[in-house]
Protein backbone atom coordinates (compact mmCIF):
# COMPACT_ATOMS: atom_id res chain seq x y z
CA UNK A 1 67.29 153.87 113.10
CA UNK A 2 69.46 150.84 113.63
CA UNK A 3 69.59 147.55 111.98
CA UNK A 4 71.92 144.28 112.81
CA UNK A 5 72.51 140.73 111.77
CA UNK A 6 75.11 139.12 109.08
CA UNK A 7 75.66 141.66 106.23
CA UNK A 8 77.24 140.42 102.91
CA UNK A 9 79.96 136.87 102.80
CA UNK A 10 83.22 137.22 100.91
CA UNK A 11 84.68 133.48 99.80
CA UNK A 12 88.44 134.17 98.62
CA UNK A 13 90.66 131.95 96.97
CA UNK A 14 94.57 133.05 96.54
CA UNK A 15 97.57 130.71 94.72
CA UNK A 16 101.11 131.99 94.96
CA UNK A 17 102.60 132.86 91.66
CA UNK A 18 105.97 133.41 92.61
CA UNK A 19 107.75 133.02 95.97
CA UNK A 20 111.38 133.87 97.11
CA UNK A 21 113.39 133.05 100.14
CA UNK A 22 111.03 136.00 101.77
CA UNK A 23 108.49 138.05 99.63
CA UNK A 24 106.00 136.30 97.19
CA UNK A 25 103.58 137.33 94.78
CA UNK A 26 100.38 135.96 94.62
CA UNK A 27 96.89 135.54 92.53
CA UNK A 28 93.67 135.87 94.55
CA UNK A 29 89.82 136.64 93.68
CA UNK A 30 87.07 137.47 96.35
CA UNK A 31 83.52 136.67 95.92
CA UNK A 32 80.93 138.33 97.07
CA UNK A 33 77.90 137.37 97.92
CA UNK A 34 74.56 138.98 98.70
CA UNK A 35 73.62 137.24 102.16
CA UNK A 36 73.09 140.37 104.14
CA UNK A 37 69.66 142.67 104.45
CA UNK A 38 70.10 145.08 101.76
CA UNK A 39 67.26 147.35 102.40
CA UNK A 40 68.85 147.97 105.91
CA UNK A 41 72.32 148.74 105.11
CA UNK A 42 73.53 145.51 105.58
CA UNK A 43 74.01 144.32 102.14
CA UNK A 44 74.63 145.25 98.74
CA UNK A 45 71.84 143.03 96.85
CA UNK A 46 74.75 141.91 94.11
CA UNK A 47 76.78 139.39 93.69
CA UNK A 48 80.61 140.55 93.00
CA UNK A 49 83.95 139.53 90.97
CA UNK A 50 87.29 140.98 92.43
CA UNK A 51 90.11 139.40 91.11
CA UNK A 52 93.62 141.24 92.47
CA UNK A 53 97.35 140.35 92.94
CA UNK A 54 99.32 140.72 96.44
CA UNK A 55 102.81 141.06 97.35
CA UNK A 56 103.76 140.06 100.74
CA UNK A 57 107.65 140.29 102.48
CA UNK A 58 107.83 138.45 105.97
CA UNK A 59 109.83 139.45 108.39
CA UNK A 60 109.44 141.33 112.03
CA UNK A 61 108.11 144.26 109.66
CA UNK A 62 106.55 142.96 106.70
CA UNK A 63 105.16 145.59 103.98
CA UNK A 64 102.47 144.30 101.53
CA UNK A 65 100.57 145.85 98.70
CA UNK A 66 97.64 144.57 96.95
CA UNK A 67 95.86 146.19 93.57
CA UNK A 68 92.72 144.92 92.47
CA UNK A 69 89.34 145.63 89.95
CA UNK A 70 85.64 144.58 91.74
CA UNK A 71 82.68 144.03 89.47
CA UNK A 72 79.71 143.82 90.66
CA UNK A 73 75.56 142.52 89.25
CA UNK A 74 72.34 144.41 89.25
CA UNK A 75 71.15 145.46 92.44
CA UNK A 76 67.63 146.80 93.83
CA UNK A 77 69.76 149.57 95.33
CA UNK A 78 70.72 150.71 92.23
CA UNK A 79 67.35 151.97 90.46
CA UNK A 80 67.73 155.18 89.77
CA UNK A 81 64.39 155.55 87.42
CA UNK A 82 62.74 153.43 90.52
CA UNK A 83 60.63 151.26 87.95
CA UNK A 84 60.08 147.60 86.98
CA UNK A 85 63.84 146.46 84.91
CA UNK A 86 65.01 149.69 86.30
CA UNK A 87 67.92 148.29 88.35
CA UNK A 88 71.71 148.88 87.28
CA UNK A 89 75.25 147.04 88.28
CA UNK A 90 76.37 148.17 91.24
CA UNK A 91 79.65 150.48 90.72
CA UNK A 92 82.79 148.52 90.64
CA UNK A 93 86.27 150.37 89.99
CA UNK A 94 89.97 149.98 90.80
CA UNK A 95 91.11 149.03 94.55
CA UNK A 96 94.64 149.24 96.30
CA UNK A 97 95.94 148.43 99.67
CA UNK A 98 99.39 149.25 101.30
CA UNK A 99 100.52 148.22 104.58
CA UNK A 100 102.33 146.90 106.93
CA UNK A 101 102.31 144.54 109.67
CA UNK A 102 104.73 144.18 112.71
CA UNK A 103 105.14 140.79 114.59
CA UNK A 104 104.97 142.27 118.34
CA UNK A 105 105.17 138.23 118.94
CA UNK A 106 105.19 134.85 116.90
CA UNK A 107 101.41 134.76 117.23
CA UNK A 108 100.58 138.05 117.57
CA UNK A 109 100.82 140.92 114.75
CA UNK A 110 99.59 144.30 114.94
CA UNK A 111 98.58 146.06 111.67
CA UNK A 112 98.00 149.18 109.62
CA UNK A 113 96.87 149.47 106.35
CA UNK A 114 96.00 152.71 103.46
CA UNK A 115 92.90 151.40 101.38
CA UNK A 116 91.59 152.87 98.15
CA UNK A 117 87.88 152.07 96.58
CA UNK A 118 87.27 153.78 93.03
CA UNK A 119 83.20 153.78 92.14
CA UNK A 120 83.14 154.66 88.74
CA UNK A 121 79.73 156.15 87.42
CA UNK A 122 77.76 156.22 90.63
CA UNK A 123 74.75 157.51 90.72
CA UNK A 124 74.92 160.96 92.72
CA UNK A 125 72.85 163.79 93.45
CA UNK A 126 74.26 167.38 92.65
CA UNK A 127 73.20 170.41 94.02
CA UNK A 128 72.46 173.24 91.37
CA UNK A 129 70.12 176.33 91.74
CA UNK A 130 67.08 177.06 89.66
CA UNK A 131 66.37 180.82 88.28
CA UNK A 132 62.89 181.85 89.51
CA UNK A 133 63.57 185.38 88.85
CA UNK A 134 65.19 187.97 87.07
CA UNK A 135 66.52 187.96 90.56
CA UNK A 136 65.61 185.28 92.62
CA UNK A 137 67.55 181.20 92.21
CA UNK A 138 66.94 178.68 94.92
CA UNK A 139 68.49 175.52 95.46
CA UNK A 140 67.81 171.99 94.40
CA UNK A 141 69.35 168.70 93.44
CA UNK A 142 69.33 167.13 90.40
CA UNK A 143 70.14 163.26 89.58
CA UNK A 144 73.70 162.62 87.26
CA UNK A 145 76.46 160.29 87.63
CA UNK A 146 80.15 160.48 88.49
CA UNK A 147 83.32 158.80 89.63
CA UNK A 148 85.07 159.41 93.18
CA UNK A 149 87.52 157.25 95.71
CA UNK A 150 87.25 156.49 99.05
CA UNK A 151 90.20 156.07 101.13
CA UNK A 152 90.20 155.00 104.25
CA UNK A 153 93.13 153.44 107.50
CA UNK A 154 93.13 150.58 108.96
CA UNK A 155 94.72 149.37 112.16
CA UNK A 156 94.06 145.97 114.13
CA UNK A 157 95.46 142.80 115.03
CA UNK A 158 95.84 139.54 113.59
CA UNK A 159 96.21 136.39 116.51
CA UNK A 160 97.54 132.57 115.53
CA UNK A 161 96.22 131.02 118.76
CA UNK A 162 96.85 127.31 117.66
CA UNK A 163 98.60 125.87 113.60
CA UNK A 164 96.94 127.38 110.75
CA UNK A 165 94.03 129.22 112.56
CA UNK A 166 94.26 132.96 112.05
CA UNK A 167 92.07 135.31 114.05
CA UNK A 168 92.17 139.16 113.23
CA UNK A 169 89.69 142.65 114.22
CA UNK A 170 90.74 146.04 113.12
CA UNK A 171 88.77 149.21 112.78
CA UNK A 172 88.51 151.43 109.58
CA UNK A 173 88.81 154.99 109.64
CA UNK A 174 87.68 157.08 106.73
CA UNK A 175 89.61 159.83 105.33
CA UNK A 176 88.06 161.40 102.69
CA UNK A 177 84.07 162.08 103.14
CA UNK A 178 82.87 160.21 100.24
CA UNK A 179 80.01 157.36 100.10
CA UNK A 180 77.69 156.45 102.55
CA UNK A 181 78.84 154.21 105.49
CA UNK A 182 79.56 154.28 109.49
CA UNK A 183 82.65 155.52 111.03
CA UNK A 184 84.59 154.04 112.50
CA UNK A 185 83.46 150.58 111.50
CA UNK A 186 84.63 147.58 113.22
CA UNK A 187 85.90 143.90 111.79
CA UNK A 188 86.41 140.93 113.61
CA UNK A 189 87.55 137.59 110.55
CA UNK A 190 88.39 134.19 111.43
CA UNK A 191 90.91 132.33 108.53
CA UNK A 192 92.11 128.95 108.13
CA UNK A 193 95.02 128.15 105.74
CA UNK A 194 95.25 124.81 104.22
């Protein structure tokens, strides 16, 4: 099947803490919010707390890092008894991002970037065999929980067509098999510093 439309809206806030003559250090939290369709894959049905700190160097090649924790509220998706009260927080964990970006122009920038999600306690299936026999065990799954990553690369570009207007698409790649999502997937943000 295929589904399409807005999935989830992230508002983000971010304050410098520190700045130097190039490289500054700042305080930022994203918000989450559950706008999108989350019984087609194009929400998560929570609303989310991600709080994280940034460092950023410009120059022609400007490294940045980012580490952050997301939190995350009850969701439908996450009802693993599938009855009435049943549903659970969706898993939050640790996140990090290192990158760099490389100014082929003044207002043009292309990017790559290594991303880490942790999901701690996730509700998983795990495959096990049954005894039938003495002699005979087939397969099956059985519900438990446990705690993986997902890392993933991204590459794009980031465009300042006129003052403080930012437009930017990359494309994620994932690198371990973990969680369920599409590859590649595809991002196209607009951003407006005041």
């Amino acid at each position: 099947g295929s589904a399409s439309g807005v999935g989830d809206i992230t508002v983000n806030g971010k304050s410098i803490m520190w700045k130097g003559e190039r490289a500054a250090v700042s305080a930022a939290m994203n918000l989450p919010l559950p706008t999108g369709d989350k019984l087609n894959l194009l929400g998560s049905g929570a609303f989310g707390l991600n709080p994280y700190l940034a460092y950023s160097y410009q120059a022609k090649v400007s490294p940045h890092a980012k580490v952050g924790y997301q939190w995350n509220t009850r969701t439908v998706l996450n009802n693993p008894t599938l009855t009435f009260g049943g549903n659970k927080a969706l898993p939050g964990g640790m996140q990090y991002d290192i990158g760099v970006d490389y100014a082929i122009k003044k207002q043009l920038t292309i990017a790559g970037d290594l991303l880490g999600n942790q999901y701690l306690n996730t509700p998983r299936l795990n495959t096990t065999t049954v005894k039938i026999t003495d002699t005979i065990s087939v397969p099956t799954s059985t519900p438990g929980t446990s705690s993986y990553w997902i890392s993933n690369v991204s590459t794009g570009l980031k465009w300042n067509p006129v003052g403080n207007l930012v437009l930017s698409g990359n494309v994620l790649f994932q690198l371990i098999d973990n969680g369920l999502r599409s590859r590649p997937t595809p991002l196209v943000g607009i951003a407006y510093r005041f």
